[in-house]
Protein backbone atom coordinates (compact mmCIF):
# COMPACT_ATOMS: atom_id res chain seq x y z
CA UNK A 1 0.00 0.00 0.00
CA UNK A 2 2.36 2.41 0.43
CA UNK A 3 4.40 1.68 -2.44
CA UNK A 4 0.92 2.35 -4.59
CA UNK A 5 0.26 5.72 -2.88
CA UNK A 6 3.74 6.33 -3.99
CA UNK A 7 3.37 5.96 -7.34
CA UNK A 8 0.43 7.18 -7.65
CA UNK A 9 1.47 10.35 -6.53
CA UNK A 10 3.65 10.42 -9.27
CA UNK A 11 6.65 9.54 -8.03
CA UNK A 12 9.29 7.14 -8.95
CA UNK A 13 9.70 4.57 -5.76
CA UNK A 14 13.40 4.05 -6.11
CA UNK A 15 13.80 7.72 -5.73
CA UNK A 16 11.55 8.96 -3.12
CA UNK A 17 12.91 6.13 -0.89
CA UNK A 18 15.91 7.27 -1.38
CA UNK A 19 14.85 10.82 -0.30
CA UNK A 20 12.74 9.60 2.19
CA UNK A 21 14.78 6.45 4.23
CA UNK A 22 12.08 6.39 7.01
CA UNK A 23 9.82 5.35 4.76
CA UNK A 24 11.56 3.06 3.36
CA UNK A 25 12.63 1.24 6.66
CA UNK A 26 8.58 0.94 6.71
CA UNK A 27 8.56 -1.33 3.77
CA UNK A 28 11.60 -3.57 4.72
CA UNK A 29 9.73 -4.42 7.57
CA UNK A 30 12.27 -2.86 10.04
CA UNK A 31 10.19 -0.52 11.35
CA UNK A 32 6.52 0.16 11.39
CA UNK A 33 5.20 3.87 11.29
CA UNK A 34 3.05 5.37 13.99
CA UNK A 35 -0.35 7.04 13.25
CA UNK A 36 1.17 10.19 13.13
CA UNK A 37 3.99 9.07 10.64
CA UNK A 38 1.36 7.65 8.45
CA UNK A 39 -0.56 10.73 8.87
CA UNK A 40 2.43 12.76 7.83
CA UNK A 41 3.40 10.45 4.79
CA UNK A 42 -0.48 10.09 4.03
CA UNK A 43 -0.90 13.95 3.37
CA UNK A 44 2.76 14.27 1.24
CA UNK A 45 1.64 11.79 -1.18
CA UNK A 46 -1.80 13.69 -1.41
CA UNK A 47 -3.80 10.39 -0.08
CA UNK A 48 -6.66 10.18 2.02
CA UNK A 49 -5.04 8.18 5.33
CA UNK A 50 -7.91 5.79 5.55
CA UNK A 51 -6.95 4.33 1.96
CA UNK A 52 -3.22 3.20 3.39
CA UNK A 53 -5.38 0.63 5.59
CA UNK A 54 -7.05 -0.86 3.20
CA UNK A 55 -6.42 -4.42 2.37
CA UNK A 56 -5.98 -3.95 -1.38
CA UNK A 57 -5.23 -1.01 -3.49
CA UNK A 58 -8.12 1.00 -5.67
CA UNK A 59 -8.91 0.54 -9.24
CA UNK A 60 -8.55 4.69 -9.58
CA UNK A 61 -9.76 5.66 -13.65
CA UNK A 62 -10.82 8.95 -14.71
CA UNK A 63 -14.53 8.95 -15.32
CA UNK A 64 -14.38 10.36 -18.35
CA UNK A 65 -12.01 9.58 -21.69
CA UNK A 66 -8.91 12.09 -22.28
CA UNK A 67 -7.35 12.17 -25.54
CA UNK A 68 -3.50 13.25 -25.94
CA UNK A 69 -0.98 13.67 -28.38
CA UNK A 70 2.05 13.25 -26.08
CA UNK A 71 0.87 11.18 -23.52
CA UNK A 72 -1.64 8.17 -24.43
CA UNK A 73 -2.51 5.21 -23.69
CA UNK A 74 -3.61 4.19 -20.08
CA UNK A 75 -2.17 7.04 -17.76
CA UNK A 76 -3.26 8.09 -14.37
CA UNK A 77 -2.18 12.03 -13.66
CA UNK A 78 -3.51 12.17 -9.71
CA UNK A 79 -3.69 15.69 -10.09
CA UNK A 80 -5.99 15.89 -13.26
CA UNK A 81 -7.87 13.28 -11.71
CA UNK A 82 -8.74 15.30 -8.84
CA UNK A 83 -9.85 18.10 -11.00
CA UNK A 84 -11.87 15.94 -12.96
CA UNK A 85 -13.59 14.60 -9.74
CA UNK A 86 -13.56 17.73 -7.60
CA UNK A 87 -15.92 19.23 -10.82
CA UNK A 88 -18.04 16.37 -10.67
CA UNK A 89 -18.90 16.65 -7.10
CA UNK A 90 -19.52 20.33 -7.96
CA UNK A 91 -22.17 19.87 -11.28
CA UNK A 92 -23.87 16.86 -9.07
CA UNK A 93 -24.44 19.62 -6.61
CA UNK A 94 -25.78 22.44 -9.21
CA UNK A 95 -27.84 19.93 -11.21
CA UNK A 96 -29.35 18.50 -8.40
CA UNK A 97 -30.21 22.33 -7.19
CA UNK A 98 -31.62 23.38 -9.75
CA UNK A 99 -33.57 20.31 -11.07
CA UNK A 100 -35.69 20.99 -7.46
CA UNK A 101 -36.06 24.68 -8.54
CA UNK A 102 -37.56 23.31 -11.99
CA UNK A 103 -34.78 25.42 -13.70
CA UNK A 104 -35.08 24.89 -17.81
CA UNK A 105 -32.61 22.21 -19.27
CA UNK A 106 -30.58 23.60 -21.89
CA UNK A 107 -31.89 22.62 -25.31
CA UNK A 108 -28.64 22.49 -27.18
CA UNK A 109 -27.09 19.60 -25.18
CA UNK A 110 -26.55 16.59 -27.56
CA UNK A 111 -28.22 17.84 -30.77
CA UNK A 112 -25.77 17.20 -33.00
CA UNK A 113 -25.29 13.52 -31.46
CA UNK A 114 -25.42 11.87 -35.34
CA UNK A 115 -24.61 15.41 -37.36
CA UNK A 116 -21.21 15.58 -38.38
CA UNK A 117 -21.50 18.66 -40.63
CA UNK A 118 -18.58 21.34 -39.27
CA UNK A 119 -21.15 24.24 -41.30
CA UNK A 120 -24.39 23.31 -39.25
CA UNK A 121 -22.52 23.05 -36.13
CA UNK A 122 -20.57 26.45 -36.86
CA UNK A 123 -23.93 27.94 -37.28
CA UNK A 124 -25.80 26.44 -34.51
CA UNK A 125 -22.50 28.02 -32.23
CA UNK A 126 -23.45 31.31 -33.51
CA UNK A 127 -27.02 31.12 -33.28
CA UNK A 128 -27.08 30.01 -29.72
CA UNK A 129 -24.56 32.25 -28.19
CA UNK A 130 -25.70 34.84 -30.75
CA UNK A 131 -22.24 36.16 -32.54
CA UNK A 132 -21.56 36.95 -36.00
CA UNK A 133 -18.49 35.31 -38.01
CA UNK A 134 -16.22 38.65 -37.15
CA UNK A 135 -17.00 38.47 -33.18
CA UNK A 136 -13.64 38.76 -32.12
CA UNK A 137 -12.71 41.58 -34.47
CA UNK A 138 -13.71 45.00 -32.23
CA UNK A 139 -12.16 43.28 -28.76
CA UNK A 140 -8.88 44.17 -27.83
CA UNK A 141 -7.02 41.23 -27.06
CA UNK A 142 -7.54 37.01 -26.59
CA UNK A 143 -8.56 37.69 -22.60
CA UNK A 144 -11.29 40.13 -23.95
CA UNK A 145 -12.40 37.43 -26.47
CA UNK A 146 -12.46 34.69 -23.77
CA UNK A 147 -14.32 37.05 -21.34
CA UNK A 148 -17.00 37.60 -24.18
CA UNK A 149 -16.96 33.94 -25.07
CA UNK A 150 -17.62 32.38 -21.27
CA UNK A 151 -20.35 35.16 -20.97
CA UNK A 152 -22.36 33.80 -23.60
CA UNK A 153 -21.52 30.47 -22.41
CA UNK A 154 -23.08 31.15 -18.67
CA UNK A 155 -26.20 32.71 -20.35
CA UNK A 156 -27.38 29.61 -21.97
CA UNK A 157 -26.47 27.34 -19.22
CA UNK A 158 -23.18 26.14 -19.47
CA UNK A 159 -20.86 26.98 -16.08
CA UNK A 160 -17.10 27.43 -17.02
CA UNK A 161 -13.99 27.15 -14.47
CA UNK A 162 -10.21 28.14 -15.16
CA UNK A 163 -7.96 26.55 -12.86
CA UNK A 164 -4.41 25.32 -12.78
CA UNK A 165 -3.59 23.37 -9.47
CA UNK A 166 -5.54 21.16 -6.70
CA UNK A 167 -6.99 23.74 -4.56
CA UNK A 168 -4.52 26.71 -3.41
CA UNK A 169 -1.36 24.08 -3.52
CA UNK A 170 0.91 25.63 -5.82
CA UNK A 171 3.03 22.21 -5.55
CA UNK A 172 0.11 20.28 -7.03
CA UNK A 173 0.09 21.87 -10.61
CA UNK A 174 -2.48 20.63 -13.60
CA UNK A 175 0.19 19.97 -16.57
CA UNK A 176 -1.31 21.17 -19.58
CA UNK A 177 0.79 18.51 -21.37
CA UNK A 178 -2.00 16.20 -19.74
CA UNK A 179 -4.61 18.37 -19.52
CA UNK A 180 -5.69 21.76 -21.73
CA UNK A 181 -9.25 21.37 -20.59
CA UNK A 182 -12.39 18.82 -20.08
CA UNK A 183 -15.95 18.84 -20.71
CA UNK A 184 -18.55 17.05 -18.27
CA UNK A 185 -22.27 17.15 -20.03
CA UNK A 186 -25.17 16.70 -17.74
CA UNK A 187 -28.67 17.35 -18.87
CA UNK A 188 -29.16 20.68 -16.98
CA UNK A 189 -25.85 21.80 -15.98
CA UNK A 190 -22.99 21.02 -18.55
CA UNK A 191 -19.32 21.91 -16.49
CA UNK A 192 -16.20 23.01 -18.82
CA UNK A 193 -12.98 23.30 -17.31
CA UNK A 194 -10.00 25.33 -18.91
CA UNK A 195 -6.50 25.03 -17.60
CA UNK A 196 -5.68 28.29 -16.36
CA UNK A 197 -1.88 27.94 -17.40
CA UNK A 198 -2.44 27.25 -21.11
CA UNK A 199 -1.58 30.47 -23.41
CA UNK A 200 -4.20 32.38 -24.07
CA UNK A 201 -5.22 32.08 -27.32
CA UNK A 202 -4.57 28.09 -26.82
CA UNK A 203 -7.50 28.75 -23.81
CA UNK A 204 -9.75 30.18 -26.67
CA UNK A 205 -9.49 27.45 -28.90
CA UNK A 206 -10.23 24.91 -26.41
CA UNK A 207 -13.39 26.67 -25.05
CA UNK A 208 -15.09 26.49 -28.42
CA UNK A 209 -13.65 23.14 -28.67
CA UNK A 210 -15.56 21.46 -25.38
CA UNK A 211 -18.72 23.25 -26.22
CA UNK A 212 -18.65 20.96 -29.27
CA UNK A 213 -18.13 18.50 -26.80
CA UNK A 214 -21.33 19.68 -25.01
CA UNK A 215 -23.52 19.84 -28.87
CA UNK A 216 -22.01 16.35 -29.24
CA UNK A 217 -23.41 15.25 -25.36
CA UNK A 218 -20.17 13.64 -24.71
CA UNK A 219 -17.87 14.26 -21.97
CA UNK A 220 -14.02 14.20 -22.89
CA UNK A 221 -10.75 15.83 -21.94
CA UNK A 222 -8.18 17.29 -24.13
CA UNK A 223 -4.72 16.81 -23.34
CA UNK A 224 -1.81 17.19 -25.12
CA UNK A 225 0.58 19.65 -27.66
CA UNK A 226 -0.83 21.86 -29.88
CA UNK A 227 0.42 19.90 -33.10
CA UNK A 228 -2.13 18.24 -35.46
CA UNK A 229 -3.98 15.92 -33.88
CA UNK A 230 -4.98 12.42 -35.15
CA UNK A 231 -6.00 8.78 -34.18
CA UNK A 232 -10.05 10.06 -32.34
CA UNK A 233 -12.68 10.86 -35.13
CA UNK A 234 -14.76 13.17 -32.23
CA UNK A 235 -11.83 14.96 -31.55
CA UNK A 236 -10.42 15.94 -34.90
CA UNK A 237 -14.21 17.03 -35.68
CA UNK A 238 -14.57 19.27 -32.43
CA UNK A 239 -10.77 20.74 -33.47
CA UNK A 240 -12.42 21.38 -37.27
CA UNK A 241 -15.41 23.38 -35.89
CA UNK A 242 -13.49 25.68 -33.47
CA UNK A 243 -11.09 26.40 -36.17
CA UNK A 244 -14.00 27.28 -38.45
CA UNK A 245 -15.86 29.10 -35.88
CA UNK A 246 -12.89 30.83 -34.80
CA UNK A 247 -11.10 31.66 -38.78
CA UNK A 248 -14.23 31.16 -40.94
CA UNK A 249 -12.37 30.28 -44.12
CA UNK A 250 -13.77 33.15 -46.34
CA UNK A 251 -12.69 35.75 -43.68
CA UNK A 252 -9.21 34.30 -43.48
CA UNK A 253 -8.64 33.77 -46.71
CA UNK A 254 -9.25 37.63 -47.28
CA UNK A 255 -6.86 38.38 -44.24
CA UNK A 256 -4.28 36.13 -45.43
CA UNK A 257 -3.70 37.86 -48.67
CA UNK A 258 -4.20 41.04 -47.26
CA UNK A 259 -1.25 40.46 -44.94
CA UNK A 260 0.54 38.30 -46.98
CA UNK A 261 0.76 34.91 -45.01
CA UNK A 262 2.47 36.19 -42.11
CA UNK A 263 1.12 34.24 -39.46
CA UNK A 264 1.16 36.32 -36.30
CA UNK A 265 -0.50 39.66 -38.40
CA UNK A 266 -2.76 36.89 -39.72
CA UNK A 267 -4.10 35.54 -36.03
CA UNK A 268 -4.16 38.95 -34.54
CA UNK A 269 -8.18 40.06 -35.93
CA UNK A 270 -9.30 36.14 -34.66
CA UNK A 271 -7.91 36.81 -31.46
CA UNK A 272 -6.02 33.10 -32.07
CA UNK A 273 -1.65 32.38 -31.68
CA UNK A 274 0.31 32.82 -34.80
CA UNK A 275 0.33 28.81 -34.39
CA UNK A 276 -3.70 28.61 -34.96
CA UNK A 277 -3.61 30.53 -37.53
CA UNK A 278 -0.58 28.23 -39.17
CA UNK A 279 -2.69 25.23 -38.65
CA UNK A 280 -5.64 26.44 -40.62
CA UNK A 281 -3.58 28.04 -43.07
CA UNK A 282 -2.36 24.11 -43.73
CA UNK A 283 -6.03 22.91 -43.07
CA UNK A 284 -6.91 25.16 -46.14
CA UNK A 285 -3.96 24.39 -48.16
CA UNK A 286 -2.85 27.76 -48.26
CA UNK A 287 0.72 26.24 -46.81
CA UNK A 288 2.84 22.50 -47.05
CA UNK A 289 3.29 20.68 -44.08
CA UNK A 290 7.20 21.52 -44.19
CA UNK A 291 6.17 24.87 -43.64
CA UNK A 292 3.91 24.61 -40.72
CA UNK A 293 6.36 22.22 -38.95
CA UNK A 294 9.23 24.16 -39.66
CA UNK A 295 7.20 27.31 -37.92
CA UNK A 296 6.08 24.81 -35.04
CA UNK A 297 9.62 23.67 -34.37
CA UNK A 298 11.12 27.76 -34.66
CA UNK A 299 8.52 28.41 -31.90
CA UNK A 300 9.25 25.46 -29.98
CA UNK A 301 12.83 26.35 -30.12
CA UNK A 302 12.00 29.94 -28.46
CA UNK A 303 13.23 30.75 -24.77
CA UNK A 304 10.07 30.34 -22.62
CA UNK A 305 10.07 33.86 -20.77
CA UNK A 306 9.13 33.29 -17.40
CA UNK A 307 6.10 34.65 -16.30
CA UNK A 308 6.37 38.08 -14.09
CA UNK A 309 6.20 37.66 -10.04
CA UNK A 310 4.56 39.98 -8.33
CA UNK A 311 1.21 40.39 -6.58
CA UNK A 312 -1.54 37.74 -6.78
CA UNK A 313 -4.02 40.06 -8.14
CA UNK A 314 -7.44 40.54 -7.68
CA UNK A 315 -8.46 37.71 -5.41
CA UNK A 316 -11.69 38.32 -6.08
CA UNK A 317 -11.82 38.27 -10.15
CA UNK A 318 -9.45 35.31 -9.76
CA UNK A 319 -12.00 33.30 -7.07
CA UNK A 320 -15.13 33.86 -10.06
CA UNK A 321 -13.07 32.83 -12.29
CA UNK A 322 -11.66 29.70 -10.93
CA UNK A 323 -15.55 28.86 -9.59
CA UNK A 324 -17.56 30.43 -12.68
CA UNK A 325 -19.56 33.61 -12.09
CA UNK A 326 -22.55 31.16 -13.05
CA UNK A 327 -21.98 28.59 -10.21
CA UNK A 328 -21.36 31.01 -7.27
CA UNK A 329 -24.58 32.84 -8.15
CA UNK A 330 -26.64 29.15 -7.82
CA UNK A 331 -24.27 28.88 -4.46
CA UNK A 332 -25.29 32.35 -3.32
CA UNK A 333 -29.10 31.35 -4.31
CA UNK A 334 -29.14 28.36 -2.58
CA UNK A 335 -27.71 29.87 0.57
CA UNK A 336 -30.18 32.88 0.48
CA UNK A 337 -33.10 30.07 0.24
CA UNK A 338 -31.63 27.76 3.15
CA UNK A 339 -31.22 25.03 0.17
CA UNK A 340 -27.44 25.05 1.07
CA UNK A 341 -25.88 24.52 4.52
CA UNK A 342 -22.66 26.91 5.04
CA UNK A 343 -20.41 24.15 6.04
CA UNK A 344 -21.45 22.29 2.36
CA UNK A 345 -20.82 25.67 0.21
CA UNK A 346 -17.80 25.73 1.89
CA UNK A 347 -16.66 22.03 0.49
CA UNK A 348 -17.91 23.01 -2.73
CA UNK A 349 -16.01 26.24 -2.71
CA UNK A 350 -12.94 25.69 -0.82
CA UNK A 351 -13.71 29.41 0.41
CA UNK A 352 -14.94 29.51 3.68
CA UNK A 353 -15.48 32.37 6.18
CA UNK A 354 -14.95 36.13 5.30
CA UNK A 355 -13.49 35.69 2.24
CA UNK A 356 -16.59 33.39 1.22
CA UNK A 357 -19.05 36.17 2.55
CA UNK A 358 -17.36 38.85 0.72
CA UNK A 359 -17.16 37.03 -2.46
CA UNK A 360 -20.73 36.09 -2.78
CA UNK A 361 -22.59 39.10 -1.39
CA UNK A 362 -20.16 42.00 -2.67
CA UNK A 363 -18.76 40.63 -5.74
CA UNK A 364 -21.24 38.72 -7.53
């Protein structure tokens, strides 16, 4: 057992023993741990302390399917699990809520379940979150775009979260190698997560991509580079209607020979990286594949500049964002109506207290 909640921390055995002899005098059978040792072990390897007694070790999956370009094939990330589960618990909560308070279901979940048309779907994006093919042109930058895009998400139903690590534990990280983002569809309140850490325009991209997920009714995580992706039909679909929605091809093609193929001056009006706007130039044959990849591997080859340190912001804006805007107002609702205990909104939260107060009734 506690070679398993090694591992599945993530950590190679040989190596932590090494860092950790103690332990490892546990396993030999020299020693055996006190409750407080196990305790203390229990919480570094980010395992509940009841599951070290157990007789036999769980058969942890991820509820839902995650596709990947870099990492496939049966692979257990504890951390993305968590996320995966920890939004669960949440959208069991919300649909539960507000199938008692005979909320409407959203109509749009799982109507295109047999249509495999990128147009229709392109269209139906449009016509439920009401945009026109040049929506991004007016806004200032990708954040403005996303800002406009997860509004019309929350107004038809949808609740959207961007976060990047278990909780407030900086150690515990959500790779976006593993994980850009994951859809969970539920019949009256469909949950899409965005990893906070992914580039912005790569954030974009994804959001229109798991609201395809949500018009397909199937729940699925993206993980993986931002290369071309293959091998899953649903996924290469979802890719071909965000890129569509995103560069409608008679809009770019006009761009592109306005600004003559340079990919950055190209991406800037969609709101999209110079790397989106590569990957539909090669969708629409407007560039080889030598040419994309060569681009791919001259940006892959850039220094990554670190990102600036400094204060944490507004911990406000950052809370509704991590939670939704959407969500907390159902939390706030359901508090206001005694249809949610404290103690539980806390859970669901992981505010509590003042800063829980001040979040829901002043900045909401």
């Amino acid at each position: 057992m506690l070679t398993w909640a090694i591992t599945r921390a993530g950590h190679d055995v040989d190596a932590y023993l090494e860092k950790n002899p103690q332990v490892k005098t546990w396993i030999d059978g020299e020693k055996k741990p006190t409750v407080r040792q196990l305790e203390v072990f229990a919480d570094k390897v980010y395992i509940p302390y009841g599951f070290l007694l157990m007789e036999k070790q769980l058969d942890e999956k991820c509820p839902i399917p995650f596709f990947r370009t870099k990492t496939k094939g049966d692979h257990f990330n504890l951390n993305v699990y968590e996320a995966v589960i920890t939004m669960q618990n949440r959208q069991h909560w919300l649909s539960e809520y507000l199938t008692a308070n005979d909320y409407d279901k959203p109509t749009f979940i799982g109507r295109y379940s047999e249509e495999y048309d990128v147009a229709k779907v392109v269209d139906a994006i449009k016509e439920i979150l009401d945009l026109t093919p040049d929506w991004a042109f007016d806004l200032q930058s990708t954040g403005a775009a996303i800002n406009l895009f997860v509004g019309k998400l929350e107004n038809v139903g949808c609740v959207v979260m961007f976060q990047s690590m278990i909780g407030f534990q900086t150690s515990r990280k959500i790779p976006v190698s593993e994980c850009r983002g994951f859809t969970l569809v539920d019949e009256h309140a469909p949950c899409i997560f965005i990893n906070n850490d992914d580039a912005p325009g790569a954030k974009l991209f994804t959001l229109v991509h798991e609201f395809v997920h949500v018009l397909k009714g199937e729940s699925a995580g993206d993980g993986g580079d931002d290369t071309l992706k293959e091998d899953n039909e649903l996924e290469r679909f979802c890719d071909a209607v965000a890129a569509e929605f995103l560069m409608p091809e008679n809009l770019f093609r006009d761009i592109w020979t306005k600004r003559k193929g340079d990919f950055k001056r190209v991406a800037t009006p969609f709101k999209v990286s110079g790397l989106a706007a590569a990957r539909r130039a090669l969708t629409l044959g407007l560039i080889t594949k030598e040419c994309f990849f060569a681009y791919y591997q001259w940006l892959t080859s850039l220094p990554v500049t670190p990102k600036p340190k400094g204060g944490s912001g507004d911990f406000y804006a950052t809370a509704k964002k991590r939670l939704g805007y959407a969500f907390l107002v159902h939390v706030r609702n359901a508090i206001n109506s005694n249809q949610l205990l404290y103690r539980d909104a806390y859970a669901l939260t992981g505010y509590s207290g003042n800063s829980f107060n001040k979040l829901i009734n002043e900045h909401l």
